[in-house]
PDB file of N, CA and C in Angstrom:
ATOM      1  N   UNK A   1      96.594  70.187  25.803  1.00  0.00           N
ATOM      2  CA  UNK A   1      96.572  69.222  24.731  1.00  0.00           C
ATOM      3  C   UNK A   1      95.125  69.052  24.266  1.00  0.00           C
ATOM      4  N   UNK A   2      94.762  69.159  22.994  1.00  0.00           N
ATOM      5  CA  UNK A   2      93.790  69.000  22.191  1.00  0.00           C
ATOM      6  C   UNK A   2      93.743  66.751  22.558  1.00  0.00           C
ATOM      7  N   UNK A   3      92.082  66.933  22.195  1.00  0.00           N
ATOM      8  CA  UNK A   3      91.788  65.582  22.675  1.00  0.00           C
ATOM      9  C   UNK A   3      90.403  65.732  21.735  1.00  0.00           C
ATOM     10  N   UNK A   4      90.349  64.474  21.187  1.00  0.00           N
ATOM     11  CA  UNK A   4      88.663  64.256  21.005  1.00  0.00           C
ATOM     12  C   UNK A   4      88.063  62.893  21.802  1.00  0.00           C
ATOM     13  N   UNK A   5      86.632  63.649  22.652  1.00  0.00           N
ATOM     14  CA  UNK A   5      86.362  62.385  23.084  1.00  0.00           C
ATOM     15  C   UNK A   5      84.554  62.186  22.778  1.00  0.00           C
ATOM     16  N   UNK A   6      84.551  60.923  22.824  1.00  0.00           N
ATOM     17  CA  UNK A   6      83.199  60.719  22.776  1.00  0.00           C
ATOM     18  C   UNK A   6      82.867  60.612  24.225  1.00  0.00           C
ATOM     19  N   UNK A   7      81.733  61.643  25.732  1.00  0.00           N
ATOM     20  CA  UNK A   7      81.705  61.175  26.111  1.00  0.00           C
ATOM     21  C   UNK A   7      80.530  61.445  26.079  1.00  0.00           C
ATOM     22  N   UNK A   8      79.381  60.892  26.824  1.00  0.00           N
ATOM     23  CA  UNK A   8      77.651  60.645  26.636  1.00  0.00           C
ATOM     24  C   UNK A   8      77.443  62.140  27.306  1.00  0.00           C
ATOM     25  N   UNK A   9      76.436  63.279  26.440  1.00  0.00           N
ATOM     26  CA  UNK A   9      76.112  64.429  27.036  1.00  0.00           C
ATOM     27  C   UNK A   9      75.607  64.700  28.148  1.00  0.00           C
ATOM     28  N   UNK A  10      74.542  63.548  28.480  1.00  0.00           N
ATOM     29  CA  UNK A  10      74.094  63.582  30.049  1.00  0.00           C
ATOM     30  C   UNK A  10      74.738  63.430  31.116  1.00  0.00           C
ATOM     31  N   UNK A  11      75.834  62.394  30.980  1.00  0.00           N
ATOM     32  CA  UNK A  11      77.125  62.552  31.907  1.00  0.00           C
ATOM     33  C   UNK A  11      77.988  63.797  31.857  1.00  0.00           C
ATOM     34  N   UNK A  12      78.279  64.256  31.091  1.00  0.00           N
ATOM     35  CA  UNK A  12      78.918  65.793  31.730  1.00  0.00           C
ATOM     36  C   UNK A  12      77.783  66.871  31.882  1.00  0.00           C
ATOM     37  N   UNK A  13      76.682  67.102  31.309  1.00  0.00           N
ATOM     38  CA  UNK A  13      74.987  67.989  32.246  1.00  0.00           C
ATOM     39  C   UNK A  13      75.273  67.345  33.351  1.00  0.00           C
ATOM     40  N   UNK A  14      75.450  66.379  34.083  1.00  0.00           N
ATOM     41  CA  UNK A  14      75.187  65.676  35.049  1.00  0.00           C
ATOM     42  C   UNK A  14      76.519  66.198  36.041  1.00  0.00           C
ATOM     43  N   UNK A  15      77.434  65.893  35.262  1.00  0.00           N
ATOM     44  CA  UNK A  15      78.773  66.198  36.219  1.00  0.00           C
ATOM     45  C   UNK A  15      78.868  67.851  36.707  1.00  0.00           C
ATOM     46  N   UNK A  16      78.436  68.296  35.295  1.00  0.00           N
ATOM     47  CA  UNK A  16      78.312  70.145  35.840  1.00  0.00           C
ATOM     48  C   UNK A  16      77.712  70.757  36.716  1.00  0.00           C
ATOM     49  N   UNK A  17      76.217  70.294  36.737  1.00  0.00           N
ATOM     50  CA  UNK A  17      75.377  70.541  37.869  1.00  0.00           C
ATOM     51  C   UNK A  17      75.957  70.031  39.667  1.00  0.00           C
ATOM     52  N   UNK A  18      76.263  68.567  38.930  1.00  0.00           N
ATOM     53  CA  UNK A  18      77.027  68.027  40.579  1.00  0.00           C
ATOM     54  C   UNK A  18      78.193  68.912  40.907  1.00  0.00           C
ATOM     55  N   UNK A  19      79.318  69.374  40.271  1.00  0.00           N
ATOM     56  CA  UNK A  19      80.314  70.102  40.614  1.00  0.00           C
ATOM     57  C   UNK A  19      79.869  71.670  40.608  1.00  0.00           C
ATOM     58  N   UNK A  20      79.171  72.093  40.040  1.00  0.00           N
ATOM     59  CA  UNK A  20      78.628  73.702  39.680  1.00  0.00           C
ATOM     60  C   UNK A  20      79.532  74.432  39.013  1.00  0.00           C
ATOM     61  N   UNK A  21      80.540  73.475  38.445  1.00  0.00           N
ATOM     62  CA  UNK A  21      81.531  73.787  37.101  1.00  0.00           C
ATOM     63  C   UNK A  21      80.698  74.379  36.008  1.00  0.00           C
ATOM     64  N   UNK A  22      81.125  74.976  34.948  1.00  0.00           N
ATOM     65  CA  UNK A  22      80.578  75.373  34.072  1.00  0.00           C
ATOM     66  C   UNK A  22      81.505  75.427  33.226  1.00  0.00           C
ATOM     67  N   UNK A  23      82.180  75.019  32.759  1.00  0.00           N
ATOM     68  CA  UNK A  23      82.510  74.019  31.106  1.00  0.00           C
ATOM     69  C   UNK A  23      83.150  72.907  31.353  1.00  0.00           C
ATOM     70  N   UNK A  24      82.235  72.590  30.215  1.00  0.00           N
ATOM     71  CA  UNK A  24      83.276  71.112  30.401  1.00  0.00           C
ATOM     72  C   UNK A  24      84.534  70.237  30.272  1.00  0.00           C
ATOM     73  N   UNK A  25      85.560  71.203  30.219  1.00  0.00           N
ATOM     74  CA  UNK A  25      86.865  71.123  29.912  1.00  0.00           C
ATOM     75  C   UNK A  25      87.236  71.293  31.559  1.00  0.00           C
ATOM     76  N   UNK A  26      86.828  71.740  31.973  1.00  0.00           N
ATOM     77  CA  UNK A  26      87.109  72.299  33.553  1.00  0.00           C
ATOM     78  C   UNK A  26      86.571  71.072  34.606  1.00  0.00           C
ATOM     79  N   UNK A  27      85.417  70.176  33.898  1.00  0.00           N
ATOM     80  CA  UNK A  27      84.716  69.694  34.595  1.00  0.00           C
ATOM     81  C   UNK A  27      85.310  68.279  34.745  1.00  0.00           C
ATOM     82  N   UNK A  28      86.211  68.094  33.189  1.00  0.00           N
ATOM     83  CA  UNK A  28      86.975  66.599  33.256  1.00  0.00           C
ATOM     84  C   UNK A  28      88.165  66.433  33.459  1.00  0.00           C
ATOM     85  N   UNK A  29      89.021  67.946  33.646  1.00  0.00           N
ATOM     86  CA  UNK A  29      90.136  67.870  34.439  1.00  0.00           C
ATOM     87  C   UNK A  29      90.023  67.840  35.568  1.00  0.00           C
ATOM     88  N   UNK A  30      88.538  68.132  36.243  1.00  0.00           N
ATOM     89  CA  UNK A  30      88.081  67.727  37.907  1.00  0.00           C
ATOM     90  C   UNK A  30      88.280  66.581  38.065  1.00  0.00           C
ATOM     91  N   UNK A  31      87.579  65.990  37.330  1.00  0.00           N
ATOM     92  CA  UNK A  31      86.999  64.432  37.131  1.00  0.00           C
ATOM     93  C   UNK A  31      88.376  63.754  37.781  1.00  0.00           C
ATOM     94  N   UNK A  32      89.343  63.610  36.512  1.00  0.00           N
ATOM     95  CA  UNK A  32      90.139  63.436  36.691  1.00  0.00           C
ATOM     96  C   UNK A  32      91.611  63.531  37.076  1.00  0.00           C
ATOM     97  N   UNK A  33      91.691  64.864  37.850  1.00  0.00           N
ATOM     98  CA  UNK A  33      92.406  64.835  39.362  1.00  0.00           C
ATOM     99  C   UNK A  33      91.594  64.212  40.192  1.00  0.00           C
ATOM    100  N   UNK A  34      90.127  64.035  40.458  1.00  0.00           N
ATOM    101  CA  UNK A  34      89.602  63.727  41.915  1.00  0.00           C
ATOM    102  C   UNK A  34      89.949  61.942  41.575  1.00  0.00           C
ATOM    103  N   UNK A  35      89.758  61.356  40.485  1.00  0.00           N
ATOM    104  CA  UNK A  35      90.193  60.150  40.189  1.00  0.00           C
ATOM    105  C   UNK A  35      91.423  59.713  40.494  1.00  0.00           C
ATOM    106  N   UNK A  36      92.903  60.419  40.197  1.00  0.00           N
ATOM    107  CA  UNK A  36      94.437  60.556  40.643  1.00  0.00           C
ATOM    108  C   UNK A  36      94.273  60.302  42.059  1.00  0.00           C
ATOM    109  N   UNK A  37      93.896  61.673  42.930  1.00  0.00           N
ATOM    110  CA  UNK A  37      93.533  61.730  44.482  1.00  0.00           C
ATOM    111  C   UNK A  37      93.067  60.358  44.855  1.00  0.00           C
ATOM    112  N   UNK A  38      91.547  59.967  44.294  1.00  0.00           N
ATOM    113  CA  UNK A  38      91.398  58.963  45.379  1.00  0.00           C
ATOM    114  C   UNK A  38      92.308  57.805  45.003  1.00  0.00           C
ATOM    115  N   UNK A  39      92.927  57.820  44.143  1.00  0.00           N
ATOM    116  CA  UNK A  39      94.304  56.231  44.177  1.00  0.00           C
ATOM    117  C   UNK A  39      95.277  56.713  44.793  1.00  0.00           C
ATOM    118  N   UNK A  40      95.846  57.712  44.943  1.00  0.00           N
ATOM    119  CA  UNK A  40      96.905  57.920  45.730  1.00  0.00           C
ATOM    120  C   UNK A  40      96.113  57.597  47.477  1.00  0.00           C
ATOM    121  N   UNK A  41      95.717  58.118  47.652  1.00  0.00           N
ATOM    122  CA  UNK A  41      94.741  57.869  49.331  1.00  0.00           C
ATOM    123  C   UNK A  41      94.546  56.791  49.331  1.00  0.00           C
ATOM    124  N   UNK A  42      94.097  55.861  48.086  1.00  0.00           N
ATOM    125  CA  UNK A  42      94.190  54.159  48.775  1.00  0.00           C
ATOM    126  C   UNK A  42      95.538  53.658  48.625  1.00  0.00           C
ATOM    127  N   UNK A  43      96.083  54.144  47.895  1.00  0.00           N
ATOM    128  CA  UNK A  43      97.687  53.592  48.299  1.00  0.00           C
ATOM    129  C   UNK A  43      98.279  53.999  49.256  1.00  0.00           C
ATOM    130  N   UNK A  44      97.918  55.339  49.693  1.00  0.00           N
ATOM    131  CA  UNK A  44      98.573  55.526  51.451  1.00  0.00           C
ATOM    132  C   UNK A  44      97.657  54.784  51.965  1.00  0.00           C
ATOM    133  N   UNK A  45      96.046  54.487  52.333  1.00  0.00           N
ATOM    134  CA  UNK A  45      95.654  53.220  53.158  1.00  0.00           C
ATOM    135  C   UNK A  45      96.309  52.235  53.709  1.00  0.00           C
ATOM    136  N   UNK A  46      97.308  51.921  52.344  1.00  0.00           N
ATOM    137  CA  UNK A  46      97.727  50.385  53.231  1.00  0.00           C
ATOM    138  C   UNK A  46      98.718  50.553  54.207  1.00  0.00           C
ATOM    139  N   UNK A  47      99.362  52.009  54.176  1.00  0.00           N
ATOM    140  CA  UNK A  47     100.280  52.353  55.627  1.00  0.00           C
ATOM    141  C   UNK A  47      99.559  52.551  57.137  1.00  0.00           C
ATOM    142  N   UNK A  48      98.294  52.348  57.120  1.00  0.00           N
ATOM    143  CA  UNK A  48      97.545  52.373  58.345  1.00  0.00           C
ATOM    144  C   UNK A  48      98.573  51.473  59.342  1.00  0.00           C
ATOM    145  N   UNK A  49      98.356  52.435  60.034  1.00  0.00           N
ATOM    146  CA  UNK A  49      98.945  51.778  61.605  1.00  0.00           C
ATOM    147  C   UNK A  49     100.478  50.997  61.317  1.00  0.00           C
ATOM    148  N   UNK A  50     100.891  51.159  60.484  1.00  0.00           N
ATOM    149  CA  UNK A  50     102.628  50.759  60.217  1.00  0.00           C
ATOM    150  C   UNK A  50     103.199  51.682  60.142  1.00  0.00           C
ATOM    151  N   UNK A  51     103.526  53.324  60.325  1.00  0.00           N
ATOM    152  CA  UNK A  51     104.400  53.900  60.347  1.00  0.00           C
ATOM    153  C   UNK A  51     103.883  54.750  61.523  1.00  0.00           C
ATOM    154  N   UNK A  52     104.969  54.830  62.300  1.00  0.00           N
ATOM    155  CA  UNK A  52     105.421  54.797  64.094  1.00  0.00           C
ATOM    156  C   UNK A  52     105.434  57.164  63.512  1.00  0.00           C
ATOM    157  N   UNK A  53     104.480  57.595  64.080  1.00  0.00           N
ATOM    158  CA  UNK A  53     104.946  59.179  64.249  1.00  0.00           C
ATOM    159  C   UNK A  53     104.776  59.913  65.259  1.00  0.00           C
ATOM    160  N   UNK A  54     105.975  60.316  65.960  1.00  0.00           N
ATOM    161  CA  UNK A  54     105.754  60.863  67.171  1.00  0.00           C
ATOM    162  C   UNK A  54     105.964  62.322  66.980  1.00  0.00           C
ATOM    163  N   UNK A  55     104.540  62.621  66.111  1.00  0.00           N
ATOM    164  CA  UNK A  55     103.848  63.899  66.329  1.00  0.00           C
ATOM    165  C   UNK A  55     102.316  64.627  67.140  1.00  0.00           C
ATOM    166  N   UNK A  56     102.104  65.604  67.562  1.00  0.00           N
ATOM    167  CA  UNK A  56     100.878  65.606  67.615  1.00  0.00           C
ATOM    168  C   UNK A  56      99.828  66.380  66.652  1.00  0.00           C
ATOM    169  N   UNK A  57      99.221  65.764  66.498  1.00  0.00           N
ATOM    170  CA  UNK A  57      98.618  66.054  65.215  1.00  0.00           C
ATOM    171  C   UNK A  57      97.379  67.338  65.820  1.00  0.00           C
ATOM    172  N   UNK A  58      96.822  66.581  66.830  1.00  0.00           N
ATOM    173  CA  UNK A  58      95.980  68.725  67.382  1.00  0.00           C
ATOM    174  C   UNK A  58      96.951  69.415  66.990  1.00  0.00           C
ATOM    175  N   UNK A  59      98.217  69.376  67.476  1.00  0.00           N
ATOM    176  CA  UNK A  59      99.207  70.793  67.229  1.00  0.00           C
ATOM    177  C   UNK A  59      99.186  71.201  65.989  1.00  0.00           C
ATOM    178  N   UNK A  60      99.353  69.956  65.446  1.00  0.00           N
ATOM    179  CA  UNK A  60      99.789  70.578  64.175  1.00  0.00           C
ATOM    180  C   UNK A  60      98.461  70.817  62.999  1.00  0.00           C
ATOM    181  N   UNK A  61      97.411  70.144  63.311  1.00  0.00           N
ATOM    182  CA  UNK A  61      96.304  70.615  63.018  1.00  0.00           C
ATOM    183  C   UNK A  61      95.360  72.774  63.650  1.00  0.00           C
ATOM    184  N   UNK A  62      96.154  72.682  64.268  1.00  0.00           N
ATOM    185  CA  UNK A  62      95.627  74.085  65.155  1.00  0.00           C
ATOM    186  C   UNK A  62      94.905  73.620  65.843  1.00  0.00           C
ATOM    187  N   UNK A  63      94.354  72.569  67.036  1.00  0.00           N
ATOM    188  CA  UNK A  63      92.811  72.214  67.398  1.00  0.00           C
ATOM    189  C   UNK A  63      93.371  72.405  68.794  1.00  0.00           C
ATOM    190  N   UNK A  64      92.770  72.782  69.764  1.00  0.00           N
ATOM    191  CA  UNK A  64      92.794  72.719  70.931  1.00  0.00           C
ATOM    192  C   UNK A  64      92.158  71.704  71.894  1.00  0.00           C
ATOM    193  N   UNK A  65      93.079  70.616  72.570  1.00  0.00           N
ATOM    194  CA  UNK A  65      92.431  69.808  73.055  1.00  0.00           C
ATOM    195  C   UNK A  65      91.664  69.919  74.021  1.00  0.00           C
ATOM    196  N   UNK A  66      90.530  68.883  74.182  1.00  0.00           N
ATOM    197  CA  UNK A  66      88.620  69.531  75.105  1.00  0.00           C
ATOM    198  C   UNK A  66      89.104  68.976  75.956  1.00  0.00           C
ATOM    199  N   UNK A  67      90.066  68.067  76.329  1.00  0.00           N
ATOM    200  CA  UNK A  67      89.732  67.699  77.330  1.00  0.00           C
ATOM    201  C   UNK A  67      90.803  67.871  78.566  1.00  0.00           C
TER     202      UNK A  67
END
């Protein structure tokens, strides 16, 4: 979808260099998936420690336990 936006040039120079994106069409569909992501992750936050899973997560991570 075609869009016109005004956004300030130094903020996307700025965003390109920080991501090492190189256009800026690429750089504000980053933007904004990484914006989506972090609200979904604070809305799973508030399930901390309220849902009971009897998995193990080394396993299922691949990690081998040290101890």
């Amino acid at each position: 979808m075609r869009t016109t936006l005004d956004i300030p040039e130094d903020l996307i120079d700025e965003a390109m260099k920080a991501s090492r994106i190189n256009t800026k069409t690429k750089v504000i569909v980053a933007a904004l998936e990484g914006l989506i992501r972090r609200s979904k992750i604070s809305d799973l936050k508030k399930f901390r420690g309220k849902v009971a899973l009897d998995i193990d997560l080394d396993g299922v991570r691949g990690r081998k336990c040290r101890y």
